[in-house]
PDB file of N, CA and C in Angstrom:
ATOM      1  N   UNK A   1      59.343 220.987 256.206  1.00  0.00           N
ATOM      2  CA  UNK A   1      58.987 222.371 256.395  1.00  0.00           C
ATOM      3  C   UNK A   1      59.716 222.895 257.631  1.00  0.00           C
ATOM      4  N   UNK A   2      60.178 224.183 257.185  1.00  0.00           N
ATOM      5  CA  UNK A   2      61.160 224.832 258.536  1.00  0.00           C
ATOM      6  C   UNK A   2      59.694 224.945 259.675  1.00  0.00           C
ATOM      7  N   UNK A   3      60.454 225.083 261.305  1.00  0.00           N
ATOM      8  CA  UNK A   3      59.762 225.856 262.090  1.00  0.00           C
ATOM      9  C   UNK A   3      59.159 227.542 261.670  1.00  0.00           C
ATOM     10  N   UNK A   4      58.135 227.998 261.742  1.00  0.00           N
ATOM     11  CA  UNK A   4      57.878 229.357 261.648  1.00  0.00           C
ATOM     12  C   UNK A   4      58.798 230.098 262.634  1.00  0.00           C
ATOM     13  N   UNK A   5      59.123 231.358 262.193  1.00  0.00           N
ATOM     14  CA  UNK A   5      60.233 231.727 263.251  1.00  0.00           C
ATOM     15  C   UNK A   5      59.634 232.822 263.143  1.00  0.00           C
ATOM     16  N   UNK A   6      58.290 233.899 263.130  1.00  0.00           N
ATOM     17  CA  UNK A   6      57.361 234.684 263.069  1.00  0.00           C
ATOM     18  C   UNK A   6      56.137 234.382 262.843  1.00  0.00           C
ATOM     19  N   UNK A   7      55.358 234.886 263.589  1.00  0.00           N
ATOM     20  CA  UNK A   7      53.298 234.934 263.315  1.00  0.00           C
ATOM     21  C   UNK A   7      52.807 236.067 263.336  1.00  0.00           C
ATOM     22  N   UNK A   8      51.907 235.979 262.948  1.00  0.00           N
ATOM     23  CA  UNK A   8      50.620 236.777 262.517  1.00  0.00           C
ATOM     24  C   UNK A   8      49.447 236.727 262.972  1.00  0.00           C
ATOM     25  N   UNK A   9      48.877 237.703 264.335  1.00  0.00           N
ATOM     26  CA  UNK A   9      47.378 236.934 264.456  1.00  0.00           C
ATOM     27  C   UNK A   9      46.806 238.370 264.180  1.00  0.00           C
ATOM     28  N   UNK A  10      45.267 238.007 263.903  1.00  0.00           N
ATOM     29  CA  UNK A  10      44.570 238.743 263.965  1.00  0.00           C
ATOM     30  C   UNK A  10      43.599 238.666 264.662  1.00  0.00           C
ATOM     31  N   UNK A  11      42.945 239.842 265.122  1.00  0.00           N
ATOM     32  CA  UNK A  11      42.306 239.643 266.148  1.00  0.00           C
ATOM     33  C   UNK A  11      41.130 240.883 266.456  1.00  0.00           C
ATOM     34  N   UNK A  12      39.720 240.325 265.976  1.00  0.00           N
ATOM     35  CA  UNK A  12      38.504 241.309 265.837  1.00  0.00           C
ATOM     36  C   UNK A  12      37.465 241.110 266.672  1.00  0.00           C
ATOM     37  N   UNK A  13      36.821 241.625 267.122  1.00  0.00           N
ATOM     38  CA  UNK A  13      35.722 242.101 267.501  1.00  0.00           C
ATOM     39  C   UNK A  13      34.570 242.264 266.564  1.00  0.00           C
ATOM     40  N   UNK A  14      33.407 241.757 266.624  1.00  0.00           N
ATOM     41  CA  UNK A  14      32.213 241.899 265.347  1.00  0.00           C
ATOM     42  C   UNK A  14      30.809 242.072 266.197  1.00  0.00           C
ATOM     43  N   UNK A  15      29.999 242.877 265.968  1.00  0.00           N
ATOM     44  CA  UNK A  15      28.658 243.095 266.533  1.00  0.00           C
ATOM     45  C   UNK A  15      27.863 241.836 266.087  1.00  0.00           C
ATOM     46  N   UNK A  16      26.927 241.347 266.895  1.00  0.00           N
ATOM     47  CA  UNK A  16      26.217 239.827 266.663  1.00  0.00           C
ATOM     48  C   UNK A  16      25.227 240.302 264.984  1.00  0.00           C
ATOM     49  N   UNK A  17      24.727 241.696 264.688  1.00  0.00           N
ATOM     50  CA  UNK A  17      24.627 241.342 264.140  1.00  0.00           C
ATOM     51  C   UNK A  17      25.201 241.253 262.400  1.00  0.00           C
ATOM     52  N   UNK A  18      26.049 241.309 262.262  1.00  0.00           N
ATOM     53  CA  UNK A  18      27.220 241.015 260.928  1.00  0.00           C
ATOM     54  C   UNK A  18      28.122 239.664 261.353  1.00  0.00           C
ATOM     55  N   UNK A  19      27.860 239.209 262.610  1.00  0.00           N
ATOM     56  CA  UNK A  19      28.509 237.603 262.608  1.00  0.00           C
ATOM     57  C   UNK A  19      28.354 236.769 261.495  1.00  0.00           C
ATOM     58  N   UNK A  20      27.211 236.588 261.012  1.00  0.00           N
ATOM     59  CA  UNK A  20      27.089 235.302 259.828  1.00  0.00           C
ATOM     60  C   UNK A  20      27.189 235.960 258.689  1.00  0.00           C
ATOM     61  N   UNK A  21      27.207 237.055 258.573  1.00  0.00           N
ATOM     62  CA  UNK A  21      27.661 237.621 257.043  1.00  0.00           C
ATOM     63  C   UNK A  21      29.289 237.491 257.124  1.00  0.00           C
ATOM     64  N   UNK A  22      30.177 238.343 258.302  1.00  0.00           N
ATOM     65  CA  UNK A  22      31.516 237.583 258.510  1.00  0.00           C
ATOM     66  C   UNK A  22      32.100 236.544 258.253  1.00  0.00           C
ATOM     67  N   UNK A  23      31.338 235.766 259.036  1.00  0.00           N
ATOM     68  CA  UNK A  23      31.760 234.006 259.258  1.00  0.00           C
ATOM     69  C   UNK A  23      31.267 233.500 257.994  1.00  0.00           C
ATOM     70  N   UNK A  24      30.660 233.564 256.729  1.00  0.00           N
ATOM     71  CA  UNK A  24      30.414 233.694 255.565  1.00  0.00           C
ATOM     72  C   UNK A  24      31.674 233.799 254.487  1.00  0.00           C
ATOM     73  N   UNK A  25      31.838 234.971 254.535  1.00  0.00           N
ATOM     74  CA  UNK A  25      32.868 235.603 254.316  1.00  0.00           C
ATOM     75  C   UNK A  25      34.281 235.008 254.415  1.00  0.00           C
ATOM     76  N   UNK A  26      34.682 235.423 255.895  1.00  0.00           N
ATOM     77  CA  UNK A  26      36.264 234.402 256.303  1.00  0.00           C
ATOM     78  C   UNK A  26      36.004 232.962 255.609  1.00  0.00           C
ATOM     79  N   UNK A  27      34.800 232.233 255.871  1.00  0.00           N
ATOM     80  CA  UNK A  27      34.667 230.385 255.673  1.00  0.00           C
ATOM     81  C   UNK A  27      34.914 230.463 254.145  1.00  0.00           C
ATOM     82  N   UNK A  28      34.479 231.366 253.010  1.00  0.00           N
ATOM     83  CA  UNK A  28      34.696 231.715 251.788  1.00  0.00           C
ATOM     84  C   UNK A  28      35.679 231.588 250.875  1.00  0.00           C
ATOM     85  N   UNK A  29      36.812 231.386 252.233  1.00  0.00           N
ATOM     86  CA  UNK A  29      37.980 231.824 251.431  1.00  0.00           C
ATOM     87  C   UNK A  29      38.593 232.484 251.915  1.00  0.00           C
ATOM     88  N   UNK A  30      38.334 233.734 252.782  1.00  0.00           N
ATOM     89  CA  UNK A  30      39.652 234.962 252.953  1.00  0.00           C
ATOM     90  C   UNK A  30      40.615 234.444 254.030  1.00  0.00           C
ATOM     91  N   UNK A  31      40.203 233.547 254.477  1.00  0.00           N
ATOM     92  CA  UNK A  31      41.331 233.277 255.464  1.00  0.00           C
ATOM     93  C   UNK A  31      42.492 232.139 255.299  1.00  0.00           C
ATOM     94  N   UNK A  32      42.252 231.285 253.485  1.00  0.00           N
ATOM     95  CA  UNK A  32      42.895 230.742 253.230  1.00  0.00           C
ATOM     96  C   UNK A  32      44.052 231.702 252.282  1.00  0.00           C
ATOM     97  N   UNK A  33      43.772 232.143 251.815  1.00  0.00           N
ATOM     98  CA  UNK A  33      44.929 233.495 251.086  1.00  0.00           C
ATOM     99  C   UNK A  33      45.364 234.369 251.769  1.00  0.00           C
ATOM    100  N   UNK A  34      47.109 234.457 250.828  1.00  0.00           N
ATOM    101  CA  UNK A  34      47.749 235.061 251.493  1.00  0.00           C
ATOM    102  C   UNK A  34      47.489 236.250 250.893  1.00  0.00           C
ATOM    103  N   UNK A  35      47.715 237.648 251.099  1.00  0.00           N
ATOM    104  CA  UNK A  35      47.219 238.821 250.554  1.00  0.00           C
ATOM    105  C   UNK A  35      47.872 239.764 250.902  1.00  0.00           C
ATOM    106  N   UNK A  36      48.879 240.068 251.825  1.00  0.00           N
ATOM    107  CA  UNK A  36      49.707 241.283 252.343  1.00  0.00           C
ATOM    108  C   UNK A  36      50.288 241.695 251.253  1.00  0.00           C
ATOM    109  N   UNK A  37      50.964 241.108 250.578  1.00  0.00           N
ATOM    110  CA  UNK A  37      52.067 241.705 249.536  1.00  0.00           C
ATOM    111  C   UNK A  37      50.917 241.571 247.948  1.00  0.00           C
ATOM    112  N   UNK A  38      49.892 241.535 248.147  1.00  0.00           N
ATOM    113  CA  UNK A  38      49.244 241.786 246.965  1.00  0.00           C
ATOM    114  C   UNK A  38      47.915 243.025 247.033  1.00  0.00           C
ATOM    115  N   UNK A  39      48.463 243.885 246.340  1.00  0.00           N
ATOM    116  CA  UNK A  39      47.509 245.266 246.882  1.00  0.00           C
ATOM    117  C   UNK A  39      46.256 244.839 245.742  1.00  0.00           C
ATOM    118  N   UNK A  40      46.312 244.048 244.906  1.00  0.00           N
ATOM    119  CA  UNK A  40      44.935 243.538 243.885  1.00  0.00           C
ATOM    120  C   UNK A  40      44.035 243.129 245.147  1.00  0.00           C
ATOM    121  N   UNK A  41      44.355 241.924 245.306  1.00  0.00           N
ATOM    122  CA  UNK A  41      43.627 241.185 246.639  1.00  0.00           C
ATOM    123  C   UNK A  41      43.429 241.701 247.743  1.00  0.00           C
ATOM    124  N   UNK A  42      44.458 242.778 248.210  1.00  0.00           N
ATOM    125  CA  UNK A  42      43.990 243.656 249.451  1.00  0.00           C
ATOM    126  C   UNK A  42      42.670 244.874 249.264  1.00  0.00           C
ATOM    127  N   UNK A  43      42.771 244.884 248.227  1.00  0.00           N
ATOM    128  CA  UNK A  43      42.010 245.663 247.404  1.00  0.00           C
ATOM    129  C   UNK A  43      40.303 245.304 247.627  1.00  0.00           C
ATOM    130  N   UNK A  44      40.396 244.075 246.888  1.00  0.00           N
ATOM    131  CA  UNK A  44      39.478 243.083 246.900  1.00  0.00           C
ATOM    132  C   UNK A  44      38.575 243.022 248.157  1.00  0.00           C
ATOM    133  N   UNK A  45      39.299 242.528 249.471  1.00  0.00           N
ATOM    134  CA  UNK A  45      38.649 242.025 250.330  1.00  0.00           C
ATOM    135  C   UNK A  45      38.302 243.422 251.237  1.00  0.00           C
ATOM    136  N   UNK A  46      39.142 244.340 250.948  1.00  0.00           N
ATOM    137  CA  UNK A  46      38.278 245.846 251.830  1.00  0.00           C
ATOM    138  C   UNK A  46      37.235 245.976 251.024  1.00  0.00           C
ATOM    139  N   UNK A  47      37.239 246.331 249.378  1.00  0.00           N
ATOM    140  CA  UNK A  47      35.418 246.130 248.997  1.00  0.00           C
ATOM    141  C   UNK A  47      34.656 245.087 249.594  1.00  0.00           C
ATOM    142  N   UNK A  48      35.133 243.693 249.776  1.00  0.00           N
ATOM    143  CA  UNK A  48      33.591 242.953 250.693  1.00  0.00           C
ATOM    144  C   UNK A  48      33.522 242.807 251.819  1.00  0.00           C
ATOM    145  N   UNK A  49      34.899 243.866 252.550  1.00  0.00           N
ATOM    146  CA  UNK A  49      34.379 243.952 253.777  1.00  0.00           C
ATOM    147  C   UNK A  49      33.431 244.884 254.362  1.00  0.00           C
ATOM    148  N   UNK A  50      33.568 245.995 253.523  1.00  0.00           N
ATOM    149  CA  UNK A  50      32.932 247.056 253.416  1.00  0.00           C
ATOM    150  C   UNK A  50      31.537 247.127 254.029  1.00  0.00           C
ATOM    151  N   UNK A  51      30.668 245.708 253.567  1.00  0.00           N
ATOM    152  CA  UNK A  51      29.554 245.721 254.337  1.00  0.00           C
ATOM    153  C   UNK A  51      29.231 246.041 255.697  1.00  0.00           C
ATOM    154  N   UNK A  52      30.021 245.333 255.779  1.00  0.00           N
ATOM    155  CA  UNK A  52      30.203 245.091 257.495  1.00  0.00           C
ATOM    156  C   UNK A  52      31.087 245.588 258.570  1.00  0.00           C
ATOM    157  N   UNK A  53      32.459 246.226 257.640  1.00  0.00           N
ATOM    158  CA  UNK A  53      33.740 246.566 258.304  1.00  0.00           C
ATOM    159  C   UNK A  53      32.828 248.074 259.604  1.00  0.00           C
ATOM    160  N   UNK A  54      32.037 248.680 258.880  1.00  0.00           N
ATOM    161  CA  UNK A  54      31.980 249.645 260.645  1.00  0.00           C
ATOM    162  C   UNK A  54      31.212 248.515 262.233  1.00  0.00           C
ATOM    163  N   UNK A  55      30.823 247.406 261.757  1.00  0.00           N
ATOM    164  CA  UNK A  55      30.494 246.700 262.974  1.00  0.00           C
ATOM    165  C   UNK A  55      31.852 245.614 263.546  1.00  0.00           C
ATOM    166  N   UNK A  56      32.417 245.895 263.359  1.00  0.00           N
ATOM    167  CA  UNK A  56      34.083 245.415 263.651  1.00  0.00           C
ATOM    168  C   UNK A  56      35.468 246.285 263.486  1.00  0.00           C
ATOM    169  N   UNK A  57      35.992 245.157 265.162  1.00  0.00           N
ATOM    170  CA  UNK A  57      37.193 246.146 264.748  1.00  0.00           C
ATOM    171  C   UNK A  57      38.472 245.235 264.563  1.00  0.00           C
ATOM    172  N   UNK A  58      39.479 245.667 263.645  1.00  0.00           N
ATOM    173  CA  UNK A  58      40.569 244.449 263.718  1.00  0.00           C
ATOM    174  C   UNK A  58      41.913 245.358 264.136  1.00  0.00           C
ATOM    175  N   UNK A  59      42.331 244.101 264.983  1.00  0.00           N
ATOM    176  CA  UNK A  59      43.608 244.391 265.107  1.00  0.00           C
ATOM    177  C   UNK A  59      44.748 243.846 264.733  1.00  0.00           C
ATOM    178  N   UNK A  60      45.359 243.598 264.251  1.00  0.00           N
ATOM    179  CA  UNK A  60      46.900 242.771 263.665  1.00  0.00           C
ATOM    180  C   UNK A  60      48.164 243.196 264.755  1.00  0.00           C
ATOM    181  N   UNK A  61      48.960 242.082 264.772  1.00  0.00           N
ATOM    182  CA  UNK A  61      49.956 242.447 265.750  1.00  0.00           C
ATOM    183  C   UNK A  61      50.770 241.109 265.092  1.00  0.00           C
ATOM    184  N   UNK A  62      52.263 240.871 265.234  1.00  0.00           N
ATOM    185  CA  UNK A  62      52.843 240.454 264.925  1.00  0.00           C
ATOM    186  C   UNK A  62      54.626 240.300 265.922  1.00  0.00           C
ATOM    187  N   UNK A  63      55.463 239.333 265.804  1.00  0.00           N
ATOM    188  CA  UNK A  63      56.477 239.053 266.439  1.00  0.00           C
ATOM    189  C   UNK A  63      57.063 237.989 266.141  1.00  0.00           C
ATOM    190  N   UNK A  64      58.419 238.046 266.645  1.00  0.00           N
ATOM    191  CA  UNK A  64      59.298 236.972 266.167  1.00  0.00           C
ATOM    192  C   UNK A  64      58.869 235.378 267.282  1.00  0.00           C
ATOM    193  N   UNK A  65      59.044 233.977 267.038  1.00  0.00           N
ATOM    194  CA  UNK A  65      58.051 232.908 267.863  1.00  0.00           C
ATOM    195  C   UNK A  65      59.540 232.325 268.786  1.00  0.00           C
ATOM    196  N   UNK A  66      59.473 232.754 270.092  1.00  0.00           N
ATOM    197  CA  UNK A  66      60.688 232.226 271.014  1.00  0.00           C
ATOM    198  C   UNK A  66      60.535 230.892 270.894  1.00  0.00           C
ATOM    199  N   UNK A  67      61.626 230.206 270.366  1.00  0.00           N
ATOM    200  CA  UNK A  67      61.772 228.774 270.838  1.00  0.00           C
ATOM    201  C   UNK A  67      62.078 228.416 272.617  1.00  0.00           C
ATOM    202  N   UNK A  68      61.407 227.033 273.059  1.00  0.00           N
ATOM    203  CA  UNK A  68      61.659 226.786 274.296  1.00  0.00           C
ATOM    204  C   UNK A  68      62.331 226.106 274.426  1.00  0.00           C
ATOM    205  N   UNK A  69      63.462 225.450 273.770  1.00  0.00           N
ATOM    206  CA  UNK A  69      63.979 224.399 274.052  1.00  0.00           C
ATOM    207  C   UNK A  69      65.790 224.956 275.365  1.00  0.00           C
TER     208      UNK A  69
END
């Protein structure tokens, strides 16, 4: 497998109380699929986030990964 030569983090904020419906959720599955380039599945996971999405906030940010050598 090549080095990654770009990442992806994400990075939210969640009110304590929608934590275990979240952490539910992500452990479920959503954080093993990939989903950007599939608007079915992007689709998908804004309906079950829906519950919960106004007690969180996400941010995505992204960049190319400097090698140190």
């Amino acid at each position: 497998m090549r080095d990654a030569e770009f990442f992806l983090v994400v990075r939210f904020s969640v009110e304590p109380q929608a934590e275990a419906h979240l952490m539910r959720w992500l452990d479920g599955g959503h954080v093993a699929e990939a989903y950007e380039a599939n608007t079915a599945l992007k689709a998908k996971f804004a309906r079950e986030r829906a519950p919960f999405e106004k007690h969180m906030r996400i941010e995505r940010f992204a960049g190319e990964v400097e090698r140190a050598f």
